[in-house]
Protein backbone atom coordinates (compact mmCIF):
# COMPACT_ATOMS: atom_id res chain seq x y z
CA UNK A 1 -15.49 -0.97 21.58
CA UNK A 2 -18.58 0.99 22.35
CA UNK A 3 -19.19 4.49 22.76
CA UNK A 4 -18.22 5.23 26.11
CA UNK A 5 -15.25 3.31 26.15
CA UNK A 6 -14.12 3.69 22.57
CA UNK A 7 -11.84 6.93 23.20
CA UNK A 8 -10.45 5.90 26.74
CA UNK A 9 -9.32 2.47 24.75
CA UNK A 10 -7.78 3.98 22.24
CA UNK A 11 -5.80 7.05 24.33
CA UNK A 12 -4.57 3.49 26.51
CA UNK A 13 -3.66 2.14 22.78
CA UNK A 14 -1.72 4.90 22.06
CA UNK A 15 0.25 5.74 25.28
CA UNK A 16 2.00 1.66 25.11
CA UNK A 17 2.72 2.31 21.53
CA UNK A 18 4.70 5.50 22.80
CA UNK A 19 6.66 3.71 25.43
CA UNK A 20 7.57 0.73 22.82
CA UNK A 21 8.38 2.48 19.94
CA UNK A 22 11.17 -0.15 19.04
CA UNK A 23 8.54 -2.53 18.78
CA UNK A 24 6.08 -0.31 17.02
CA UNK A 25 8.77 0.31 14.13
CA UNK A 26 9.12 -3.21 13.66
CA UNK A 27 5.26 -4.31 13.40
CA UNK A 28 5.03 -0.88 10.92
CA UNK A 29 7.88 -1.89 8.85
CA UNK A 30 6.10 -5.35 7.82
CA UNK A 31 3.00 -3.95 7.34
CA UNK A 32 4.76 -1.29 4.58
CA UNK A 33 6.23 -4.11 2.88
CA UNK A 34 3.46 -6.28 2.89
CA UNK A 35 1.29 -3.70 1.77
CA UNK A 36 3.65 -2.49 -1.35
CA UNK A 37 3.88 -6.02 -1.80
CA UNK A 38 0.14 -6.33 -2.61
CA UNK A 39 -0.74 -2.66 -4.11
CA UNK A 40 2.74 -1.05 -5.23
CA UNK A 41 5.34 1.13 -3.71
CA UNK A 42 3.29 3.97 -4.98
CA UNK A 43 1.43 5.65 -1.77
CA UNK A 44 -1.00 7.60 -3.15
CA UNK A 45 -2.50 4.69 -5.74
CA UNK A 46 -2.23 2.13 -2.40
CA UNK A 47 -4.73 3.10 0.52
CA UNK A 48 -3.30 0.37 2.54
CA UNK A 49 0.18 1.94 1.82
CA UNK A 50 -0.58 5.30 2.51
CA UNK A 51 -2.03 4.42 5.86
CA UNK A 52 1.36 2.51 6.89
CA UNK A 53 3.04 5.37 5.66
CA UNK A 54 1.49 8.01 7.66
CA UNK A 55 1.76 5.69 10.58
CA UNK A 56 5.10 5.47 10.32
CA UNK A 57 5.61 9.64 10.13
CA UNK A 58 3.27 9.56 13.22
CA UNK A 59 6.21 7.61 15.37
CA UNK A 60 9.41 9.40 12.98
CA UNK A 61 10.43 6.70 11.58
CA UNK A 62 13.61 7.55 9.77
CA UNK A 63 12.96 7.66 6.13
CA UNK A 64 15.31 5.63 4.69
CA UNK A 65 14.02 2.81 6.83
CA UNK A 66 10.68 3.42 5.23
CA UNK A 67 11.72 3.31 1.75
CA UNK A 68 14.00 0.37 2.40
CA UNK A 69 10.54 -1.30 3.82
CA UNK A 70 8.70 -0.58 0.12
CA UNK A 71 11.86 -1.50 -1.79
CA UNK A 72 11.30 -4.84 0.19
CA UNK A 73 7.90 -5.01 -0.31
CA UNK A 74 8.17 -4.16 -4.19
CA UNK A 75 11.19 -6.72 -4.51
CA UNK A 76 13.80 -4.37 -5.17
CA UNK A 77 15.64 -5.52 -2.02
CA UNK A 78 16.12 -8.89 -0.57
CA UNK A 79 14.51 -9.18 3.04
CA UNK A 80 12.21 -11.59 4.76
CA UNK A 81 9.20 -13.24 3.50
CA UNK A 82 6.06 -12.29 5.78
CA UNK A 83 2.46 -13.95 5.68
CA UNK A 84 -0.68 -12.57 6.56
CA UNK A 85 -2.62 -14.73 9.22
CA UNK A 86 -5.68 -14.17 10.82
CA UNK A 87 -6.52 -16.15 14.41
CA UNK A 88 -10.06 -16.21 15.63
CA UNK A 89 -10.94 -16.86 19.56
CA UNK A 90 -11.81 -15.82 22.67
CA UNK A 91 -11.01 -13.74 25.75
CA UNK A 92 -12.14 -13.60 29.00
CA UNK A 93 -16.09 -13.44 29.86
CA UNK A 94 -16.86 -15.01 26.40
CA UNK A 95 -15.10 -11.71 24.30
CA UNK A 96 -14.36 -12.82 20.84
CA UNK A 97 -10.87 -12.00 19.23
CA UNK A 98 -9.63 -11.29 16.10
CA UNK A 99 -5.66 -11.26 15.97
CA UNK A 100 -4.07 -10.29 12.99
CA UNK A 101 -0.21 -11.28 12.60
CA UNK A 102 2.53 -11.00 10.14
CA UNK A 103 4.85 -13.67 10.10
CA UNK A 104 7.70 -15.56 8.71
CA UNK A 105 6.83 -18.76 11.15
CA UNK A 106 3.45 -19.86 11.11
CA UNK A 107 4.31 -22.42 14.01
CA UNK A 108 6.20 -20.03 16.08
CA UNK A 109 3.30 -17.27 15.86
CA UNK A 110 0.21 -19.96 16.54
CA UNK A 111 2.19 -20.95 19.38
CA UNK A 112 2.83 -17.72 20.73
CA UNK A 113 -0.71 -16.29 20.35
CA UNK A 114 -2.23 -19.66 21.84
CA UNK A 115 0.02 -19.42 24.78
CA UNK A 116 -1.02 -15.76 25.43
CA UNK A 117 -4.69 -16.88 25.36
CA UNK A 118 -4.37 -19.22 27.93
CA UNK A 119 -2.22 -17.62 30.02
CA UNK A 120 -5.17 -15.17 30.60
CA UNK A 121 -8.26 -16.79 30.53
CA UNK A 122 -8.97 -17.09 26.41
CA UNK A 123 -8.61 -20.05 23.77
CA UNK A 124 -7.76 -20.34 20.33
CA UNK A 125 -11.18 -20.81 18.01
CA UNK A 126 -11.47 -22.37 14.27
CA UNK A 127 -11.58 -20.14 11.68
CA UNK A 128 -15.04 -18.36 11.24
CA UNK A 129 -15.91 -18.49 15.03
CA UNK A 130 -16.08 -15.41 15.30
CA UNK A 131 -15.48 -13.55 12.24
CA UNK A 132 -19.06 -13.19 11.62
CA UNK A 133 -19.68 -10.79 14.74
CA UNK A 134 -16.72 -8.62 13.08
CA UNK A 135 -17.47 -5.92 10.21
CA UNK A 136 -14.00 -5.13 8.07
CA UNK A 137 -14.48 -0.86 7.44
CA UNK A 138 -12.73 2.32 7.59
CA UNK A 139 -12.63 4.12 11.19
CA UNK A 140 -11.79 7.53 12.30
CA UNK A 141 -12.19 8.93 15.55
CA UNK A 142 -11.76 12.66 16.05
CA UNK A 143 -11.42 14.12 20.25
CA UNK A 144 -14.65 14.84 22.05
CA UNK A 145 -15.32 18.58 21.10
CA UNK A 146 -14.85 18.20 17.68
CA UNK A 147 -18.01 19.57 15.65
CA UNK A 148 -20.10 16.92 14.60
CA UNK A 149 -22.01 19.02 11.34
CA UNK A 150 -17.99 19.83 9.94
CA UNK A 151 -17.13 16.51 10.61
CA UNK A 152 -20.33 14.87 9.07
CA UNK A 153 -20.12 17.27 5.65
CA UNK A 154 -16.54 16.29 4.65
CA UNK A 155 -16.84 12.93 5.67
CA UNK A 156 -20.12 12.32 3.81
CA UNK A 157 -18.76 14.14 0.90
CA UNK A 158 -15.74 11.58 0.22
CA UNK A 159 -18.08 8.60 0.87
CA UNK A 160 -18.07 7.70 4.22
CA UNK A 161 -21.52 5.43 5.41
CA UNK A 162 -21.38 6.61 9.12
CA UNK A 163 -20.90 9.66 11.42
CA UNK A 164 -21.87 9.43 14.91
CA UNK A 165 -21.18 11.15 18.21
CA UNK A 166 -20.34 8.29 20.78
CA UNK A 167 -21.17 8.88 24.25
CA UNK A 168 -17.67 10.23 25.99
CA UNK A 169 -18.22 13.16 22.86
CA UNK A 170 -16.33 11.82 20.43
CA UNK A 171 -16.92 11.84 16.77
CA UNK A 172 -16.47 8.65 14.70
CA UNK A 173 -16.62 8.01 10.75
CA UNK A 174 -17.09 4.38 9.28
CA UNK A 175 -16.87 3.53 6.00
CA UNK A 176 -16.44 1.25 3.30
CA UNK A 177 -12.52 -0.44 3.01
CA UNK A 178 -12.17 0.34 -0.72
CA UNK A 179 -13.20 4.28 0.46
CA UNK A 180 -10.89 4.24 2.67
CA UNK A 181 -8.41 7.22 0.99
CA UNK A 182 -11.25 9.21 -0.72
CA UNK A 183 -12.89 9.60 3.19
CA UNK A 184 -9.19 10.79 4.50
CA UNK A 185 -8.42 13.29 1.64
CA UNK A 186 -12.16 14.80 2.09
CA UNK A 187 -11.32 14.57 6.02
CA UNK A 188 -7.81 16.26 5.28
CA UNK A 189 -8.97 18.98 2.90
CA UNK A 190 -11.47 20.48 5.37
CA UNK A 191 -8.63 21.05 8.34
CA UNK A 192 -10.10 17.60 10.11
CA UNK A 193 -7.49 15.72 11.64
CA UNK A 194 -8.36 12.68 12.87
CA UNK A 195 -7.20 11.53 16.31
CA UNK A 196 -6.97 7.85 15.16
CA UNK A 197 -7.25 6.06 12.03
CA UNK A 198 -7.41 2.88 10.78
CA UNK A 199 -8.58 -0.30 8.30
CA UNK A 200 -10.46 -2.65 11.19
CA UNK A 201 -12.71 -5.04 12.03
CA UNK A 202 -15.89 -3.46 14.61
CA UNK A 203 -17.98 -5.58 16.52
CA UNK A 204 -21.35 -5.90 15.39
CA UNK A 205 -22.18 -7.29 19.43
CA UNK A 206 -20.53 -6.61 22.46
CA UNK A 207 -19.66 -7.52 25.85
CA UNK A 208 -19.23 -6.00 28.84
CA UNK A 209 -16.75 -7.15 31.16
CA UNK A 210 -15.96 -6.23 34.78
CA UNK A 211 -13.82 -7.21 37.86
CA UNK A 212 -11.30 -9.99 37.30
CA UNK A 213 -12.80 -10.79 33.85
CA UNK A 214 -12.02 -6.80 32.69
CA UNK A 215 -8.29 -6.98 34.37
CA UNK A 216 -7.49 -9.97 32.65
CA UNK A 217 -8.75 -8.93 29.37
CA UNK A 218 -6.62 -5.99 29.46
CA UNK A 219 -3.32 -8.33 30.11
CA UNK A 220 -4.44 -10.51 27.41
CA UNK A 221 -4.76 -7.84 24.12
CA UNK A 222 -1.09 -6.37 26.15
CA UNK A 223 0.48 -9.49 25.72
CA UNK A 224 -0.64 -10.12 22.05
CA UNK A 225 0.08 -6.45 21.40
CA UNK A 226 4.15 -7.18 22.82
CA UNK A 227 4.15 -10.07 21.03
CA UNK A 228 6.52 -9.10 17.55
CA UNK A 229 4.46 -11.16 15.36
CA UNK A 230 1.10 -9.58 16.24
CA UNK A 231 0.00 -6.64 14.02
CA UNK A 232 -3.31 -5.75 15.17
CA UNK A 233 -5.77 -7.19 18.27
CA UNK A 234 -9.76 -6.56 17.42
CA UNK A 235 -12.46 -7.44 20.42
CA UNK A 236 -15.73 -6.94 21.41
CA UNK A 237 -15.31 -6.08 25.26
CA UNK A 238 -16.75 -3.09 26.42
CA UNK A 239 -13.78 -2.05 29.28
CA UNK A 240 -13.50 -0.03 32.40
């Protein structure tokens, strides 16, 4: 998402994860356990846990369904077994997609997500088709207004690669995956609280889209997003 859209996509982001908070739980809960699954069911020595974590305080999620989720994850309960898969494609006016999924039924979830693409103008790609356009980092956006200098010191000082004030004034840090925690806890310690966060993919080209292209674009990444399976959606459309 580009500067002058960046903020506006993510405040839209936000507002359907409020009304669906049923559904939000539910994607948050598999990515706990997958993550303690991975990196252990201790927070603070998993960055991937730490950030499902403090997702899951964000929408008050009850506790005890969070530690159920890492007591999943770290095998001391029974539950489900989810996979991580990654579809590559494309949206409408040529956007590339990234859609990362959690699932327990590869067939059902290919079948979903390709069914959503068409419906709105995309197509499922192979593998690598668009991966290449995507870089995998670190991302925190702060709300326009927020200093820049106070933002770039902390940031800089836990070992972020990136600060940059986008054009609608806000103030985004990029860095490395594996830096991930150090850049938060630097962020954290010097009052900054960021207004999103997150481990994703940004596209190294975008596209613009407009009209009946734009409209359809936005259906398309709110269908995948509704869709249970469906953790994450990444483009490269620039949006009204």
């Amino acid at each position: 998402m580009a500067g002058h859209s960046k903020w506006a996509n993510i405040q839209h982001r936000k507002g359907r994860q409020d009304e669906k908070r049923g559904k939000i739980w539910t994607k948050i809960i598999r990515e706990v356990t997958v993550a303690a699954k991975l990196g252990g069911g201790d927070p603070n020595a998993n960055p991937r846990l730490r950030l499902a974590v403090d997702r899951a305080r964000e929408v008050n999620m009850p506790a005890d369904n969070l530690k159920r989720a890492i007591d999943r994850g770290t095998g001391n309960l029974e539950g489900a077994h989810y996979e991580e898969i990654r579809y590559e494609g494309y949206g409408p006016g040529g956007a590339a997609m990234i859609i990362d999924c959690m699932t327990d039924n590869r067939v059902r979830t290919v079948a979903e997500v390709r069914h959503a693409l068409s419906k709105f103008g995309g197509n499922l790609g192979t593998e690598g088709s668009v991966a290449f356009q995507f870089k995998h980092c670190g991302q925190f956006l702060f709300a326009p207004g927020t200093p820049e200098d106070k933002v770039m010191e902390a940031a800089l000082e836990g070992g972020a690669e990136d600060v940059n004030t986008l054009d609608d004034g806000s103030v985004e840090v990029l860095c490395e995956p594996a830096d991930f925690g150090a850049v938060a806890a630097s962020l954290q310690a010097a009052g900054l609280k960021p207004e999103y966060s997150e481990l994703g993919m940004k596209p190294s080209v975008e596209v613009e889209l407009s009209g009946a292209d734009a409209e359809r674009m936005h259906k398309l990444v709110d269908a995948l997003e509704d869709l249970d399976d469906v953790q994450r959606v990444d483009h490269n459309a620039i949006l009204p």
